[in-house]
Protein backbone atom coordinates (compact mmCIF):
# COMPACT_ATOMS: atom_id res chain seq x y z
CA UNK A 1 64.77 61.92 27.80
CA UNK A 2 64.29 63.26 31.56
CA UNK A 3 66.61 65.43 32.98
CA UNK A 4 68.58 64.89 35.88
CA UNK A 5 68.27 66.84 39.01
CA UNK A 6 71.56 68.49 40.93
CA UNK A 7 70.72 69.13 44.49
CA UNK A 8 73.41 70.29 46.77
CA UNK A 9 74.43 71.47 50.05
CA UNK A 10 76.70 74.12 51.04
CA UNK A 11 77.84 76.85 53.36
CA UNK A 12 81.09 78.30 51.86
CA UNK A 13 79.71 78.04 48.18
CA UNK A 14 82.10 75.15 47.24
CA UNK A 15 80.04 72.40 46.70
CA UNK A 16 77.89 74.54 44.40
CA UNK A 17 80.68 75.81 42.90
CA UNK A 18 81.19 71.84 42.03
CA UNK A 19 77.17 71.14 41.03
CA UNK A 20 77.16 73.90 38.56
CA UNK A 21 80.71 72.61 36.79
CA UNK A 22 78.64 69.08 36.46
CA UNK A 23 75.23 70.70 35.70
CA UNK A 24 77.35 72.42 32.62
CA UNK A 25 79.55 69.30 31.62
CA UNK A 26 76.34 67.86 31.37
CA UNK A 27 74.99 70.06 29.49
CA UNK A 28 70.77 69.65 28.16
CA UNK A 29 71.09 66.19 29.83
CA UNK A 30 70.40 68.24 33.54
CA UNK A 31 68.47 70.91 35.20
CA UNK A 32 69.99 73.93 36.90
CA UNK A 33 71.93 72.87 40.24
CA UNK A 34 69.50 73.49 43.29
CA UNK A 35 70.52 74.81 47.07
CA UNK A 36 68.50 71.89 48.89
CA UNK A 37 67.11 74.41 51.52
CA UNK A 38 65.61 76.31 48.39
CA UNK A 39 63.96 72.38 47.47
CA UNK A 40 61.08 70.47 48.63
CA UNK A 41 61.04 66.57 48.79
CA UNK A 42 58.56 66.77 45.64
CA UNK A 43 61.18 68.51 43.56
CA UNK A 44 63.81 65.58 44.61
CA UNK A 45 61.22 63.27 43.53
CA UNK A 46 60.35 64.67 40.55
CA UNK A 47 63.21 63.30 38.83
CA UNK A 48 64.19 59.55 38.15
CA UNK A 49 67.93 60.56 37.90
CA UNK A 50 69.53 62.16 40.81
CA UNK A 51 72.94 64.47 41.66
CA UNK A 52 73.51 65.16 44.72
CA UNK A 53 76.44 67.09 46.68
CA UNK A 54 77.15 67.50 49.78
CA UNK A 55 80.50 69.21 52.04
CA UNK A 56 81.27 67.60 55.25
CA UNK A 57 81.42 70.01 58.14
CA UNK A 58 82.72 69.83 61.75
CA UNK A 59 82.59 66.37 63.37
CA UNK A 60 81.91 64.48 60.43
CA UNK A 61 78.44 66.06 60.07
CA UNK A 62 76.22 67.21 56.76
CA UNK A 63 75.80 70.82 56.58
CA UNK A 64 73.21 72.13 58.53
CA UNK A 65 72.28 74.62 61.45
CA UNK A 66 73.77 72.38 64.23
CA UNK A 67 77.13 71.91 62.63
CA UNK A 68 77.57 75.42 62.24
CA UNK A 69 76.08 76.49 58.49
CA UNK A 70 74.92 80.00 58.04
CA UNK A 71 71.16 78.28 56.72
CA UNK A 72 69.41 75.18 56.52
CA UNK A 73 70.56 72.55 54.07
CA UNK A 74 71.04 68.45 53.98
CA UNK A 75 70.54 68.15 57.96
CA UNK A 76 66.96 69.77 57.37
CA UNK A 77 66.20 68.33 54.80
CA UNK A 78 67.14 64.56 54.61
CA UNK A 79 64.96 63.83 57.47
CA UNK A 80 62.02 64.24 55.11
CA UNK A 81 62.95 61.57 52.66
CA UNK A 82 62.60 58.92 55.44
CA UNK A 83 59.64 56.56 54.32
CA UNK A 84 59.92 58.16 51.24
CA UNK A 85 59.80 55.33 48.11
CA UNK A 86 62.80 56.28 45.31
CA UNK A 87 62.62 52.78 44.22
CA UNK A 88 63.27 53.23 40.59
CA UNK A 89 65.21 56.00 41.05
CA UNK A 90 68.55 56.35 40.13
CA UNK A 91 71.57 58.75 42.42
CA UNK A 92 74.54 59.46 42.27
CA UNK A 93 76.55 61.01 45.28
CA UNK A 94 79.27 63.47 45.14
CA UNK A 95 81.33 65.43 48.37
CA UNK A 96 83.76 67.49 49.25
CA UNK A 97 86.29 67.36 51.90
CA UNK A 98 88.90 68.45 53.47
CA UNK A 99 91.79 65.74 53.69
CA UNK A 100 94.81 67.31 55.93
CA UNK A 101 92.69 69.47 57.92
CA UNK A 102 89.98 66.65 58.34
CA UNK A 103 91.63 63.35 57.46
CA UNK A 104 89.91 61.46 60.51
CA UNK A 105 86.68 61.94 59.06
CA UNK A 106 87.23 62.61 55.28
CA UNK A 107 84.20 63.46 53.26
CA UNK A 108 81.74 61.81 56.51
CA UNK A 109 78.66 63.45 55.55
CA UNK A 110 78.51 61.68 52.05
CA UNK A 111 77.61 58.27 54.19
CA UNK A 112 74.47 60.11 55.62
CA UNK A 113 72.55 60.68 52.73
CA UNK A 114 73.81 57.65 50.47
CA UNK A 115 72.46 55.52 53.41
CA UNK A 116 69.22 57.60 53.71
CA UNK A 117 68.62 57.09 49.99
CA UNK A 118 69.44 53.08 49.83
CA UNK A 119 66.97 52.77 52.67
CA UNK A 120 64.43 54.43 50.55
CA UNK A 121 65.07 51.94 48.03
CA UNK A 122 67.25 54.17 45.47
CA UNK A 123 70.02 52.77 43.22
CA UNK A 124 73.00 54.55 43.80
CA UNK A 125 75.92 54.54 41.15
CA UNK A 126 79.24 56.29 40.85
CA UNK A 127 81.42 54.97 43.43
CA UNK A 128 85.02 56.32 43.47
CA UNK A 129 88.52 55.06 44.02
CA UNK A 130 90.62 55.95 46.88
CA UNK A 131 93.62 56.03 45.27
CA UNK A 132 95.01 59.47 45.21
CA UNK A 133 93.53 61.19 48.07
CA UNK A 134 95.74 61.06 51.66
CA UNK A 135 93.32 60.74 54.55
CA UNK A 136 92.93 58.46 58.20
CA UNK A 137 89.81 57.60 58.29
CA UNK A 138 86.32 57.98 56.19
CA UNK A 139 83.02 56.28 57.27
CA UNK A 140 81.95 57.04 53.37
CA UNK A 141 83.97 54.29 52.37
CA UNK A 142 82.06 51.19 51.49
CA UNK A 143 84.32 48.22 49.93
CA UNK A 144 87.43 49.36 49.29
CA UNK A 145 85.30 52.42 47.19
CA UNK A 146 84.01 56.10 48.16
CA UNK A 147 80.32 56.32 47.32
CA UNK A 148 80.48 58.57 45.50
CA UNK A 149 82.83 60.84 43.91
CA UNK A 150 85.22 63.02 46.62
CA UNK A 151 86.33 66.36 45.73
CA UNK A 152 89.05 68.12 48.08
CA UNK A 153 89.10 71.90 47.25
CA UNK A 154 91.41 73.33 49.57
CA UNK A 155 94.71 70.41 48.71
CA UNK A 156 93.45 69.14 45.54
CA UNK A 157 91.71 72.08 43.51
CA UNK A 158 93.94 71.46 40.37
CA UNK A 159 92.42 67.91 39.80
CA UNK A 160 88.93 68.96 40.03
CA UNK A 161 88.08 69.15 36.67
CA UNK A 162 90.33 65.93 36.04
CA UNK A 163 87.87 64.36 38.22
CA UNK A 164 84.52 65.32 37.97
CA UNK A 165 85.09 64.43 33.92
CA UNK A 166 86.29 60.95 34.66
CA UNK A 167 82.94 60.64 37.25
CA UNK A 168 80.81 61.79 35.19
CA UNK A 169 81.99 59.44 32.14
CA UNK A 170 80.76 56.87 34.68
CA UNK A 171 77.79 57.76 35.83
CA UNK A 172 76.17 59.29 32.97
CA UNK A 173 75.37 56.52 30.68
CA UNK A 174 73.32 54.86 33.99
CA UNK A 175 71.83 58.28 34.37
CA UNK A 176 70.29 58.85 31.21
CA UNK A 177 69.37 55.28 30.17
C-alpha cells in the first residue's frame, strides 16, 4: 500500500501542529508531515494520496511572503503545480481559521489550492459540514460543504481532536484504496 503524503503550510506552527496529529492518527498509512517550502512539486507528485493543510492569513490569502509569513510556503509554491497532471491522484484538503477574528473570510485560502488541484485534474475528497462553526462569509464553501475539513484553533481548540478523527474516518478509506 502507498503512503500518503501531508504537505502543509504555516507561519505560527498551527497548521503543522494539525498535520502531525493526522500524520500520527494515521499512523504507517502516511509519511512524515512536510513544510511545503521544504518540498518540491516532484515530492507532491510522488504520491497518489494527498494531505494537504493550509492557514488562511490576512485578506483571505494562503500563507506566503506577500501576506505577511516569516518564509515561503503555499503562495510559492502552488504556482508550480499549474499544468501539472494529478489526474489519478487523490487529495484531501484541510485549514485552519480564525472565525471571530476573521469571520468575513473564514478559512479563504483553502479555496486556492482545492481549485488549483481540480484544475490539474485531482479528485478531491473530504468535504466538511458547516454546522458548528460561527462565521459571515467563506469563499471555501462549495454546496452547502467546506472543502475540506476547517479547524479553528484560537475559539475552537477543544474540538480539534473531535474533528480531525471524524475527517479522517472519512477520508481514509478513499485514501488508501
Amino acid at each position: 500500500m502507498a503512503k500518503i503524503g501531508i504537505f502543509f503550510g504555516t507561519d505560527t506552527g498551527n497548521t503543522r501542529r494539525v498535520a502531525k496529529l493526522v500524520a500520527k492518527k494515521l499512523g504507517a498509512a502516511a509519511d512524515n508531515p512536510v513544510n511545503v517550502n521544504k518540498a518540491s512539486v516532484d515530492d507532491l507528485l510522488a504520491y497518489n494520496a494527498l494531505i494537504l493543510g493550509t492557514p488562511t492569513l490576512g485578506d483571505g490569502e494562503l500563507p506566503g511572503l506577500s501576506a505577511g509569513a516569516q518564509a515561503e510556503s503555499w503562495e510559492e509554491f502552488l504556482p508550480q503545480l499549474k499544468g501539472k497532471d494529478l489526474s489519478g491522484k487523490v487529495a484531501a484538503l484541510f485549514g485552519l481559521g480564525d472565525q471571530q477574528g476573521y469571520g468575513h473570510e473564514f478559512v479563504d485560502a483553502m479555496i486556492l489550492i482545492y481549485d488549483q488541484l481540480v484544475e490539474c485534474g485531482a479528485t478531491l475528497v473530504g468535504a466538511w459540514p458547516t454546522e458548528g462553526y460561527e462565521f459571515e462569509a467563506s469563499k471555501a464553501v462549495v454546496d452547502g460543504q467546506f472543502v475540506g475539513l476547517v479547524i479553528d484553533q484560537d475559539n475552537q481548540s477543544d474540538l480539534t481532536e473531535e474533528r480531525v478523527d471524524a475527517w479522517l474516518e472519512i477520508i481514509n478509506p478513499l485514501l488508501t484504496d
